[in-house]
C-alpha atoms as a PDB file:
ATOM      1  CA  UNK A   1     -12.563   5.288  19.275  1.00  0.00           C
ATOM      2  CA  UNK A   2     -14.959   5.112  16.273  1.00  0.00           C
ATOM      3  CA  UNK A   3     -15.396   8.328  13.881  1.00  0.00           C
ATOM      4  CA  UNK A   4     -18.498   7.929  12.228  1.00  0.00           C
ATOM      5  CA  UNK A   5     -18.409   9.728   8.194  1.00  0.00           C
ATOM      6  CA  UNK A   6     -21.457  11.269   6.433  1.00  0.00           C
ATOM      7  CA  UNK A   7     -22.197  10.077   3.166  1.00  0.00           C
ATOM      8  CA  UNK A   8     -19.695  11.529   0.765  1.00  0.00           C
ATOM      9  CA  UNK A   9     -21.558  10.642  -2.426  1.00  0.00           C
ATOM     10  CA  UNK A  10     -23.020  13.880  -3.455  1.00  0.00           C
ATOM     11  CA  UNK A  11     -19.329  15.365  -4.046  1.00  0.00           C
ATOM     12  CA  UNK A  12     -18.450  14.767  -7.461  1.00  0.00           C
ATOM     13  CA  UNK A  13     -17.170  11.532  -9.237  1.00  0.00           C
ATOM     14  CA  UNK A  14     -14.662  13.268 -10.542  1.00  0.00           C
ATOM     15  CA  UNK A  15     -13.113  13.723  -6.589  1.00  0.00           C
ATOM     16  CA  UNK A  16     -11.192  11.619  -4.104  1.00  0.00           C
ATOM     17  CA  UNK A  17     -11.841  11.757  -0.627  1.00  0.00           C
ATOM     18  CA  UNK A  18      -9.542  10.891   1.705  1.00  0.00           C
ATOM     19  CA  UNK A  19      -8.984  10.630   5.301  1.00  0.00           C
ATOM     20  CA  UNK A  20      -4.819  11.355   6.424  1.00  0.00           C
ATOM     21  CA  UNK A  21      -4.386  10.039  10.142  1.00  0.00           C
ATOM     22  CA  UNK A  22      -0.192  10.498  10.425  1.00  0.00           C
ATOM     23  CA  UNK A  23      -0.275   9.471  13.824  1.00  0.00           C
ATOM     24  CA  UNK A  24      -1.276   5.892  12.165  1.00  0.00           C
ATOM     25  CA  UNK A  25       0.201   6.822   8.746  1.00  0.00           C
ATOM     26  CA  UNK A  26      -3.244   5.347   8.132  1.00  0.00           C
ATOM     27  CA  UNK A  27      -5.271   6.590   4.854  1.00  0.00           C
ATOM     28  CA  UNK A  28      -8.977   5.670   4.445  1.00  0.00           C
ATOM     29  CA  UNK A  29     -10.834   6.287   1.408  1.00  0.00           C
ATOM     30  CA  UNK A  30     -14.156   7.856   2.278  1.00  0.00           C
ATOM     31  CA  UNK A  31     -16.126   6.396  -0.749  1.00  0.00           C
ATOM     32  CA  UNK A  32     -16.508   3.231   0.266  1.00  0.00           C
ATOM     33  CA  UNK A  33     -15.609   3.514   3.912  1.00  0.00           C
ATOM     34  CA  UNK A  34     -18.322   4.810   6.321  1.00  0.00           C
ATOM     35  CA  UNK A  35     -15.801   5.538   9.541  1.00  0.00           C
ATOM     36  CA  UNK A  36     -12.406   5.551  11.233  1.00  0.00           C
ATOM     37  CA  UNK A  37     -11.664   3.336  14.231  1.00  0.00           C
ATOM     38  CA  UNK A  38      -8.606   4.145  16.116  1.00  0.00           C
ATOM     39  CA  UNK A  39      -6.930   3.510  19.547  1.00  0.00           C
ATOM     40  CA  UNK A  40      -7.472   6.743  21.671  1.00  0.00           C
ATOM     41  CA  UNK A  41      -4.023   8.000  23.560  1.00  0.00           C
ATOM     42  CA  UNK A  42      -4.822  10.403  26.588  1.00  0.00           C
ATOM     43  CA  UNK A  43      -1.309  12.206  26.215  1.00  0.00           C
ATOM     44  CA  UNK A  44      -1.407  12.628  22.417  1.00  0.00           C
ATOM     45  CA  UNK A  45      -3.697  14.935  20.738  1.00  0.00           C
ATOM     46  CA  UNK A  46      -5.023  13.320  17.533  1.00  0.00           C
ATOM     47  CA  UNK A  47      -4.876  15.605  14.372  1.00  0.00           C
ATOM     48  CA  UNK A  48      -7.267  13.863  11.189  1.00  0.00           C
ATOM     49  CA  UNK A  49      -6.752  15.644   7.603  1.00  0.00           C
ATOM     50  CA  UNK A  50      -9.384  15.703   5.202  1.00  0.00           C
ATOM     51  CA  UNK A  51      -8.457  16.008   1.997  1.00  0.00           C
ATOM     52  CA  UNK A  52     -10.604  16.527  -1.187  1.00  0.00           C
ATOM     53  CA  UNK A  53      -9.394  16.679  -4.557  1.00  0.00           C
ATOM     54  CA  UNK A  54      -9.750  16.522  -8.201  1.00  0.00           C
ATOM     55  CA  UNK A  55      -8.495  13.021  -9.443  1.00  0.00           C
ATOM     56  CA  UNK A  56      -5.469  12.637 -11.768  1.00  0.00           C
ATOM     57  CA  UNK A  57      -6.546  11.840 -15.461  1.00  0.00           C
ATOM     58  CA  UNK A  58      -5.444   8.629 -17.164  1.00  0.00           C
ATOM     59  CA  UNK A  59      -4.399   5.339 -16.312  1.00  0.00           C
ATOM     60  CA  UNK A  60      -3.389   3.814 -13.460  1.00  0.00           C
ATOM     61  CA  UNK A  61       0.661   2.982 -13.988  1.00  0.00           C
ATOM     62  CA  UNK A  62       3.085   1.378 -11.745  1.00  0.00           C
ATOM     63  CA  UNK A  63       5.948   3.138 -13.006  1.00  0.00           C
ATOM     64  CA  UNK A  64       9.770   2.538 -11.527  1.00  0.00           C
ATOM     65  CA  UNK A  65      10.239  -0.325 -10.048  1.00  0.00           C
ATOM     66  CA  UNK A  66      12.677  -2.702  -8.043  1.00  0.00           C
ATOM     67  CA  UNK A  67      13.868  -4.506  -4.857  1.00  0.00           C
ATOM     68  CA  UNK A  68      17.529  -4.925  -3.384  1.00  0.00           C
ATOM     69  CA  UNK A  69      18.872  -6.785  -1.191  1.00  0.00           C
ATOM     70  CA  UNK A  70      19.786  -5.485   2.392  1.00  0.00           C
ATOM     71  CA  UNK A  71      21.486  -6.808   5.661  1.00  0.00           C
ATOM     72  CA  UNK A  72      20.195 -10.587   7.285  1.00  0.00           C
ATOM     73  CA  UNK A  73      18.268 -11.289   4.096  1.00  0.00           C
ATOM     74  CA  UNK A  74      15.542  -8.697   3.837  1.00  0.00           C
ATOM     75  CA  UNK A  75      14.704  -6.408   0.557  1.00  0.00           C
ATOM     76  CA  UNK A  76      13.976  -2.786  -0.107  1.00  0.00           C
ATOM     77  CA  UNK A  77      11.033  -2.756  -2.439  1.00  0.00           C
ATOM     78  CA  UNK A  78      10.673   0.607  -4.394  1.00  0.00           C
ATOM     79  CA  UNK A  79       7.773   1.672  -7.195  1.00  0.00           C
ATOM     80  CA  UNK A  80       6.075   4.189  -8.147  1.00  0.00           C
ATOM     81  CA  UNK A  81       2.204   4.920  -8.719  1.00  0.00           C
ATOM     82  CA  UNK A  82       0.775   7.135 -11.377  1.00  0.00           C
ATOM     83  CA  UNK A  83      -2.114   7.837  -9.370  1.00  0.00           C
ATOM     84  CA  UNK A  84      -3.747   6.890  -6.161  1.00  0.00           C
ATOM     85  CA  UNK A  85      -4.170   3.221  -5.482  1.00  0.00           C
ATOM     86  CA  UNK A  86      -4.934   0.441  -3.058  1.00  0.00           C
ATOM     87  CA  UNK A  87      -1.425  -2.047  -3.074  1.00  0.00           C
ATOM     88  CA  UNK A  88      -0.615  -5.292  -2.449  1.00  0.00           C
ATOM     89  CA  UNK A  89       2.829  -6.389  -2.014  1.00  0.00           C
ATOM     90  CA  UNK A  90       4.013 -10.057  -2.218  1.00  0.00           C
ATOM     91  CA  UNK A  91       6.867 -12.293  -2.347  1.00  0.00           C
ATOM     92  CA  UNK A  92       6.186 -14.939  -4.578  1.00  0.00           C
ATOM     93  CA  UNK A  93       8.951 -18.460  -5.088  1.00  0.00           C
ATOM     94  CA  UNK A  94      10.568 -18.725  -8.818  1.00  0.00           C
ATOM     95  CA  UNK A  95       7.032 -20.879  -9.333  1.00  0.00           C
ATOM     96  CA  UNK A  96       5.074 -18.027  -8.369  1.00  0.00           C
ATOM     97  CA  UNK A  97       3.588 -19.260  -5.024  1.00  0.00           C
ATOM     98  CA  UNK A  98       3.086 -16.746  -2.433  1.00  0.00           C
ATOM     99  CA  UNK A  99       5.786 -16.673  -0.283  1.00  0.00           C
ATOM    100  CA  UNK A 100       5.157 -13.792   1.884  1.00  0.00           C
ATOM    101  CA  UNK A 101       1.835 -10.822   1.812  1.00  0.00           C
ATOM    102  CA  UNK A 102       4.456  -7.508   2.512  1.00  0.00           C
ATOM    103  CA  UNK A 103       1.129  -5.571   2.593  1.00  0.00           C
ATOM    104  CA  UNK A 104      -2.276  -6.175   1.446  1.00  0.00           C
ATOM    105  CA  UNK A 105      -4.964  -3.569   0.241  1.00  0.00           C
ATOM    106  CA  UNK A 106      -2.309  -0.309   1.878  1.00  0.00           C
ATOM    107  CA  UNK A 107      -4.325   2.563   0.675  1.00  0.00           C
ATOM    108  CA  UNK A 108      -1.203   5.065  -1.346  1.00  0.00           C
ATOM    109  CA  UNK A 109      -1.225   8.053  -2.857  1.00  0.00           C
ATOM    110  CA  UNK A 110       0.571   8.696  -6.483  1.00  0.00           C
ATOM    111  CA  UNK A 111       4.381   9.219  -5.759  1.00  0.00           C
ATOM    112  CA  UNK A 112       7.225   7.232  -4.955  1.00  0.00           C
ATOM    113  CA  UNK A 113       6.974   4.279  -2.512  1.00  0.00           C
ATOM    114  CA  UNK A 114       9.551   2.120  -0.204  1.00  0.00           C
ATOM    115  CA  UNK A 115       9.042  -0.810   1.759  1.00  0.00           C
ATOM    116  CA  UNK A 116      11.140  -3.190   3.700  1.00  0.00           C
ATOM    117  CA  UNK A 117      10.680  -7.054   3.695  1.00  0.00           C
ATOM    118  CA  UNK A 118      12.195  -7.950   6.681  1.00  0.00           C
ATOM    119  CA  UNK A 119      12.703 -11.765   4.480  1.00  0.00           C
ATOM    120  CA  UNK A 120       9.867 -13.779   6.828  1.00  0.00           C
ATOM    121  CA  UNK A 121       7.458 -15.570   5.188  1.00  0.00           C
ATOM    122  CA  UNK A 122       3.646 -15.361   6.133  1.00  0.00           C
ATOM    123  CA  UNK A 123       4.043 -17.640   9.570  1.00  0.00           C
ATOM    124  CA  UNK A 124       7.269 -15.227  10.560  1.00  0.00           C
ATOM    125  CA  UNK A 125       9.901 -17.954   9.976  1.00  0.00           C
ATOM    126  CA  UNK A 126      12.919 -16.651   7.509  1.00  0.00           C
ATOM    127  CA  UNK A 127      12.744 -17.651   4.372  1.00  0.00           C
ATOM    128  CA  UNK A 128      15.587 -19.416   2.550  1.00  0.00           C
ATOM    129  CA  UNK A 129      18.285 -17.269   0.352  1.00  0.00           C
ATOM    130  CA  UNK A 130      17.272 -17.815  -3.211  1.00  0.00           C
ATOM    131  CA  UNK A 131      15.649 -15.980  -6.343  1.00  0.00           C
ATOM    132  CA  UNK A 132      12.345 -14.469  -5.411  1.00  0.00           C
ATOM    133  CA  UNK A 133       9.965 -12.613  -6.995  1.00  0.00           C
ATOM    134  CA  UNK A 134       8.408  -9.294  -5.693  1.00  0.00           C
ATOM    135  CA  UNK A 135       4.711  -8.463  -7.375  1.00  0.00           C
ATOM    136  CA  UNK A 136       2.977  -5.429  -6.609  1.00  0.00           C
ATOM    137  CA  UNK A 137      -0.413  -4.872  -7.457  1.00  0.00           C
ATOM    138  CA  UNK A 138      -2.532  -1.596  -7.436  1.00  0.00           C
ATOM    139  CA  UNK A 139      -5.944  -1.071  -8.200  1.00  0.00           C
ATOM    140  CA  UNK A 140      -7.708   2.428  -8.076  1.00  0.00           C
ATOM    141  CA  UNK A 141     -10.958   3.400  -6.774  1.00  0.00           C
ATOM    142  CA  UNK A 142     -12.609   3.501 -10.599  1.00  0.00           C
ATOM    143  CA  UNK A 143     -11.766  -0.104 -10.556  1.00  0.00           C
ATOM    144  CA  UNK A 144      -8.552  -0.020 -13.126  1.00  0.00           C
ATOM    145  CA  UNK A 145      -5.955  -2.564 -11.332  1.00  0.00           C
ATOM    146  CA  UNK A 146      -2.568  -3.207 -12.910  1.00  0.00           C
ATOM    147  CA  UNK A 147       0.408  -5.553 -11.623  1.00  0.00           C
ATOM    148  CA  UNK A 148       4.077  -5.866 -11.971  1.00  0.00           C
ATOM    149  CA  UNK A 149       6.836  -7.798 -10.676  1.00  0.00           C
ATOM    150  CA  UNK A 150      10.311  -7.311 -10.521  1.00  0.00           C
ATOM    151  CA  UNK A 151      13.157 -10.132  -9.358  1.00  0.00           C
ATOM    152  CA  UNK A 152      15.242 -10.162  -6.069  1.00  0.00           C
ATOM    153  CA  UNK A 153      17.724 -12.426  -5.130  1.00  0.00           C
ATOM    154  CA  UNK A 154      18.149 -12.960  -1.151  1.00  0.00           C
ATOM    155  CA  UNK A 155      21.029 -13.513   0.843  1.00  0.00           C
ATOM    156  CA  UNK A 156      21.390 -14.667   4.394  1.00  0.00           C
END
């Protein structure tokens, strides 16, 4: 099913809009996108939240940040955003190849975050135990983009 958006440009620059679909724990941002596609359920109803707001002043910061270890060689990653931002997660080798794309482009509000790397690499083979380094990226919709990376070390 395809939700078609009206043009959201004559609300101020100054406000985010945003569209919330929990069912999907899917967020779109309406500036840039013109709809919402989704897979209709017949026993489900489908509740959408619209949500309009004043933005957050300053920059964009990707505040606390690490990844541990769990069970069978994944990581728990865990930052947090000053603000709300579009992130990419990756696993990159000690040379700083990517290893792994966790998430790519995940639309996030400001607040803390936590995601699993289940420790498979972009084909879904496991990836040997070793150093490895997590990089998060973030960029917000005014275009300000920052990066950080923070050290894991895997075990199987």
């Amino acid at each position: 099913m395809q939700i078609s958006l009206p043009d959201f440009s004559a609300v101020p620059s100054s406000y985010t809009v945003t569209l919330y679909d929990p069912l999907a724990a899917a967020t779109t941002y309406l500036r840039t996108a013109t709809g919402y596609r989704f897979t209709a359920r017949s026993e489900r109803t489908r509740r959408l939240q619209l949500t309009v707001q004043e933005k957050t002043a300053g920059a964009l910061m990707i505040g606390t940040m690490n990844a541990q270890p769990t069970a069978g060689g994944a990581a728990q990653i865990v930052f947090s955003l000053s603000q709300s931002a579009e992130t990419t997660v990756e696993i990159l080798n000690i040379a700083g190849r990517c290893v792994s794309k966790v998430e790519q482009q995940h639309l996030r509000s400001a607040g803390n975050h936590t995601i699993l790397f289940d420790g498979r690499n972009s084909y879904g083979a496991p990836i040997p135990a070793g150093r490895y380094l997590v990089a998060v990226t973030a960029q917000a919709d005014n275009g300000q983009q920052v990066r950080r990376v923070a050290p894991v070390i895997l075990n199987r």
